[in-house]
N, C-alpha and C. Protein backbone atom coordinates (compact mmCIF):
# COMPACT_ATOMS: atom_id res chain seq x y z
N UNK A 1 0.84 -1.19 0.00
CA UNK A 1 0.00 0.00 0.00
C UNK A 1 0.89 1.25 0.00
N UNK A 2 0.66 1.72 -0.86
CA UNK A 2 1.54 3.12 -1.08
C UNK A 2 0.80 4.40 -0.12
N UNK A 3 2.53 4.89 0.95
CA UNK A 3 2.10 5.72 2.37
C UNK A 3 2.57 7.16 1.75
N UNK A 4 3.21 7.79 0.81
CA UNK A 4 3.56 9.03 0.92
C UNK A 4 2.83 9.71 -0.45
N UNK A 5 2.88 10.65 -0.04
CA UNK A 5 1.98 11.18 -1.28
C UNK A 5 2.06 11.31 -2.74
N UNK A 6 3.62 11.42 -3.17
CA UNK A 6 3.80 10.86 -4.41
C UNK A 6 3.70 9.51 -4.53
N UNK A 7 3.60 8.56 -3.63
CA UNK A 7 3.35 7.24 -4.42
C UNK A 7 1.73 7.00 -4.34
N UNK A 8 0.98 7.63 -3.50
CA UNK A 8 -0.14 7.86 -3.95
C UNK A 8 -0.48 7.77 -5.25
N UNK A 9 -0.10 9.24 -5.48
CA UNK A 9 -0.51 9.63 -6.82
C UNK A 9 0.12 8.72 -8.36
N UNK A 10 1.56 8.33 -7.95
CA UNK A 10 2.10 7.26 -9.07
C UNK A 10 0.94 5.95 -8.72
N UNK A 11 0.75 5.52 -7.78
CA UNK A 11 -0.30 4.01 -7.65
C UNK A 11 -1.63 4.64 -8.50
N UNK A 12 -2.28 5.97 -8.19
CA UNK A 12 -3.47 6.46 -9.01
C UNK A 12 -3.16 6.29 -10.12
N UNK A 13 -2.15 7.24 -10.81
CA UNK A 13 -1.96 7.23 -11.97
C UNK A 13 -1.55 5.97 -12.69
N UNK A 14 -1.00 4.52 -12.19
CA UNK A 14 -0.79 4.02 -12.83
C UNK A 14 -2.54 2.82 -13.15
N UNK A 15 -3.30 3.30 -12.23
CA UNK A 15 -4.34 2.72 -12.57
C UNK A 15 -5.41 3.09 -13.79
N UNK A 16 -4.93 4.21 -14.37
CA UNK A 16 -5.46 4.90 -15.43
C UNK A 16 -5.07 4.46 -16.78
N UNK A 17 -5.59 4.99 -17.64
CA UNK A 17 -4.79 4.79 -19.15
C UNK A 17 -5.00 6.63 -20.03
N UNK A 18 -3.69 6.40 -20.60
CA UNK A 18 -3.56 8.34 -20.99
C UNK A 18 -4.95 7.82 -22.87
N UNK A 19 -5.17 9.20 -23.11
CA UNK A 19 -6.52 9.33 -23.93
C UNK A 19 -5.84 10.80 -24.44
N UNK A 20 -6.13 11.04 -25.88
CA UNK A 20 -5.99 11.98 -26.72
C UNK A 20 -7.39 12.56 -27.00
N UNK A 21 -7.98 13.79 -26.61
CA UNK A 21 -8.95 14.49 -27.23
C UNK A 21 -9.15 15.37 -26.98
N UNK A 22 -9.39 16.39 -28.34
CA UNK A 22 -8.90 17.52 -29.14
C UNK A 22 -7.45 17.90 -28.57
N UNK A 23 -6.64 17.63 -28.74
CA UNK A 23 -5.26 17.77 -28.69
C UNK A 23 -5.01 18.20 -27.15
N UNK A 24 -5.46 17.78 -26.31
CA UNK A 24 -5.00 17.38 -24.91
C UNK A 24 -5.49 16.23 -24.57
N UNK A 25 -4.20 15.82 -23.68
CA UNK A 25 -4.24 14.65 -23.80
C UNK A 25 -4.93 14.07 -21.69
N UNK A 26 -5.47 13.44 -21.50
CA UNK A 26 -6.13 13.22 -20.08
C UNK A 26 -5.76 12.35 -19.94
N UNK A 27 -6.00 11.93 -18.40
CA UNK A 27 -6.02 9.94 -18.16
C UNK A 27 -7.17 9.67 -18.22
N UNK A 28 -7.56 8.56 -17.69
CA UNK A 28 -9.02 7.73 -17.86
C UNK A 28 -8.77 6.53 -17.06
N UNK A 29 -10.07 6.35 -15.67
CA UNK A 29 -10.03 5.39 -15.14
C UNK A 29 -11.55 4.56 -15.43
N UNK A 30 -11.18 3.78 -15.95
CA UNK A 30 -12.42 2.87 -16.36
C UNK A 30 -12.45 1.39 -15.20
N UNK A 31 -13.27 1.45 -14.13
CA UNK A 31 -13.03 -0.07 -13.63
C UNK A 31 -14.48 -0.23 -13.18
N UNK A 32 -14.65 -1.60 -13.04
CA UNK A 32 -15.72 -2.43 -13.01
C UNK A 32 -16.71 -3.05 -14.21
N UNK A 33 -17.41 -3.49 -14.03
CA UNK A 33 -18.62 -4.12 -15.49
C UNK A 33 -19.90 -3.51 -14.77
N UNK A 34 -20.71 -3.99 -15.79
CA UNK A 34 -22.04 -3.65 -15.15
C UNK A 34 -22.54 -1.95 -15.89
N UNK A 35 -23.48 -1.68 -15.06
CA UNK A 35 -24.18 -0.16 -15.65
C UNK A 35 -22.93 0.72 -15.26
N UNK A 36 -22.82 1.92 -16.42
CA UNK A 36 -21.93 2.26 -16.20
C UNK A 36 -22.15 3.63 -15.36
N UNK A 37 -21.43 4.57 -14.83
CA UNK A 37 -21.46 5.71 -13.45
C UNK A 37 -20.15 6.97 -14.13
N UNK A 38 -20.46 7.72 -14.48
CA UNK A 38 -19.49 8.71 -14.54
C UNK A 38 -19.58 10.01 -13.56
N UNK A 39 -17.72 9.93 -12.88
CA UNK A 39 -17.76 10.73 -12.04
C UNK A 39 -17.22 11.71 -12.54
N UNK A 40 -17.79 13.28 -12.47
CA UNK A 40 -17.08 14.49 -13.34
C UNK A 40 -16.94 15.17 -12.08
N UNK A 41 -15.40 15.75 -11.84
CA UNK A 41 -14.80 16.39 -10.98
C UNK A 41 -15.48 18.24 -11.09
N UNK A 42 -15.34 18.72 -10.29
CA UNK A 42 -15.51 19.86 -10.44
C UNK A 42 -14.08 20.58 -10.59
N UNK A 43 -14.46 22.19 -10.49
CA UNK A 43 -13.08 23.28 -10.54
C UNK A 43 -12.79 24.28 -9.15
N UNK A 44 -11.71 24.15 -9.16
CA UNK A 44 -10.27 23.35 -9.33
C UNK A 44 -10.37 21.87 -8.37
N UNK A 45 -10.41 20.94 -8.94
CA UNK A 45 -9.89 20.00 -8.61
C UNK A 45 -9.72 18.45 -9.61
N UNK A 46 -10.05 17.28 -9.26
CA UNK A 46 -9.30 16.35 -10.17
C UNK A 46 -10.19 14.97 -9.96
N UNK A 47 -10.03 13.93 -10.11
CA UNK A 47 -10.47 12.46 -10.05
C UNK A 47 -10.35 12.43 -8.98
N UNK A 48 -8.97 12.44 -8.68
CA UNK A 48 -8.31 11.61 -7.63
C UNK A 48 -9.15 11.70 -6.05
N UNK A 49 -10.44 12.46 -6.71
CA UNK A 49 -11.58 12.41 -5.61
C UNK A 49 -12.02 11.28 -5.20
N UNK A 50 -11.96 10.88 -6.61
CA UNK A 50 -13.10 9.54 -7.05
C UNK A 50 -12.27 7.84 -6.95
N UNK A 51 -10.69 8.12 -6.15
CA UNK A 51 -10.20 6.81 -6.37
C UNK A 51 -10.91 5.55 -5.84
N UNK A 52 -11.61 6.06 -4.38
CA UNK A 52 -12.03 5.36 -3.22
C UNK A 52 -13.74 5.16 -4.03
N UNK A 53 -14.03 6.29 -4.39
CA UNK A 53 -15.66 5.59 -5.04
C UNK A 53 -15.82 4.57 -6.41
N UNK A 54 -14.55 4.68 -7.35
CA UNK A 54 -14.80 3.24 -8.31
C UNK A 54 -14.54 2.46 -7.84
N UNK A 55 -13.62 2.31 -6.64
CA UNK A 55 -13.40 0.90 -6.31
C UNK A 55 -15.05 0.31 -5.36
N UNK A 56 -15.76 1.02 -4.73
CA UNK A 56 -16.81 0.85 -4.45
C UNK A 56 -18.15 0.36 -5.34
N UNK A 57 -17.80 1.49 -6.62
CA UNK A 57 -18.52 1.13 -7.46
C UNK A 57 -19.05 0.23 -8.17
N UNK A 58 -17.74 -0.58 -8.13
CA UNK A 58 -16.56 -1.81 -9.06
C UNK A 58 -17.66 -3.09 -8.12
N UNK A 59 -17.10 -2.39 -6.84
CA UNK A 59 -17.48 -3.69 -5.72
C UNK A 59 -19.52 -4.33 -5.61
N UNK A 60 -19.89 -2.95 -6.60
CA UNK A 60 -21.48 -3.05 -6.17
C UNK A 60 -22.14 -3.70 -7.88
N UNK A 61 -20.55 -3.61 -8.45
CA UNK A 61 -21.36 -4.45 -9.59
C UNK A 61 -21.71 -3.49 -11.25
N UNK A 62 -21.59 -2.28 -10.99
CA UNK A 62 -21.26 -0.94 -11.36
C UNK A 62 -19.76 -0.95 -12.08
N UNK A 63 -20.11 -0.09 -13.48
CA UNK A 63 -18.67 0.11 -14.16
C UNK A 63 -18.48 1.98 -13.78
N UNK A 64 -17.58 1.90 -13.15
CA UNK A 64 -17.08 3.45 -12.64
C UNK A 64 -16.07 4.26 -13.30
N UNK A 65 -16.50 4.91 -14.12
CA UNK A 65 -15.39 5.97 -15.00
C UNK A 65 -15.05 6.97 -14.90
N UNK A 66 -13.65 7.47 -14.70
CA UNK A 66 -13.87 9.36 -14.58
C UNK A 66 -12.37 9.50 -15.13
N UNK A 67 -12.26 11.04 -15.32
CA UNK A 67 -11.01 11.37 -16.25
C UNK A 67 -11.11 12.68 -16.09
N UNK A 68 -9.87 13.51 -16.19
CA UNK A 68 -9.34 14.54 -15.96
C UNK A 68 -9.87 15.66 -16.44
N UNK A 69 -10.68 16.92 -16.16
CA UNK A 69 -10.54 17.93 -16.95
C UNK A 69 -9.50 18.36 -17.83
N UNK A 70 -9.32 19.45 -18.74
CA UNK A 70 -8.36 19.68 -19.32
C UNK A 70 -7.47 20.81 -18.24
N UNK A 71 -6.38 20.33 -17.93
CA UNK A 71 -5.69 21.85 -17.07
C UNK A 71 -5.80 21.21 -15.67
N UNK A 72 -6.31 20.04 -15.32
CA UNK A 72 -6.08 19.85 -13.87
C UNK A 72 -5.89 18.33 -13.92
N UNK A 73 -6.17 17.84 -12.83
CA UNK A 73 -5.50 16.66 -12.01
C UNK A 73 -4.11 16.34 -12.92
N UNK A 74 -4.11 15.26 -13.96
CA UNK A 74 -3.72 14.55 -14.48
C UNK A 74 -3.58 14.55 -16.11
N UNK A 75 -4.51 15.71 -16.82
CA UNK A 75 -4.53 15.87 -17.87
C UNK A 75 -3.40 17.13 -18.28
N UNK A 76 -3.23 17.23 -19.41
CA UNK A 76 -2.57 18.28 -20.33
C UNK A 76 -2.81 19.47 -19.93
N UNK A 77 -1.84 20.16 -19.90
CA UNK A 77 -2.28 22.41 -19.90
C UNK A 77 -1.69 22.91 -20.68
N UNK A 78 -2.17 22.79 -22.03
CA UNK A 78 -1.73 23.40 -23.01
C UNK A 78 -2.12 24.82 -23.25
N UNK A 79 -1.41 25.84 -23.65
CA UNK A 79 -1.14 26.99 -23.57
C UNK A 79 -1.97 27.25 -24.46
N UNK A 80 -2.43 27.05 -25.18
CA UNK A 80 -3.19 27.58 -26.01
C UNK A 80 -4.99 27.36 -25.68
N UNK A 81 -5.03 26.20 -24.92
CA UNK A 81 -6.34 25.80 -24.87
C UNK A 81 -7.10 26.89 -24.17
N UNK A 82 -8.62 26.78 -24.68
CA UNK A 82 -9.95 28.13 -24.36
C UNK A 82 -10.13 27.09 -22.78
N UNK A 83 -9.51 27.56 -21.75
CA UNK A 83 -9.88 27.02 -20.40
C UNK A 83 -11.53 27.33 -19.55
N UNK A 84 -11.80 28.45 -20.97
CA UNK A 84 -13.56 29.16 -20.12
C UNK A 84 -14.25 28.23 -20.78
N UNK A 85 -15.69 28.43 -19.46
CA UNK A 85 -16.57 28.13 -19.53
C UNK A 85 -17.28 27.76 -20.90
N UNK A 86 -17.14 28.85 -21.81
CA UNK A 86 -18.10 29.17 -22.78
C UNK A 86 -16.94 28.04 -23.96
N UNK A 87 -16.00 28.24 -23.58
CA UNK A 87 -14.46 27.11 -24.62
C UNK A 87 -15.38 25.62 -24.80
């Protein structure tokens, strides 16, 4: 079980898989079968809300998915990208 906070986040991240769309690139945690549940983070913050609820999700039989905004947790911050609302 990973105790310090970067290995936290390396054990999160390696449970993900990286995803290309519109030219930033995010992670993506897809786990469980079943009906599927998408968790969308709010701003400012990230998934890594949601590590402890797919595995719950997973456990109830539920497929639990969530993935990075663009510019936070785990995804791309590309300099160019429209980060507003209205983008």
């Amino acid at each position: 079980m990973a105790t310090g906070t970067d290995e936290i986040i390396r054990a999160w991240a390696a449970r993900g898989r990286r995803l290309e769309v519109a030219d930033a690139g995010t992670t993506v945690w897809d786990e469980g079968d079943g009906e599927p549940v998408v968790c969308l983070h709010g701003v400012p913050s990230s998934s890594f809300l949601y590590r402890k609820v797919l595995d719950a999700l997973a456990a109830r039989g539920r497929r639990g998915i969530a993935f990075d905004l663009p510019g936070l947790g785990l995804a791309d911050r590309p300099r160019d990208f429209d980060y507003s609302w209205s983008g």
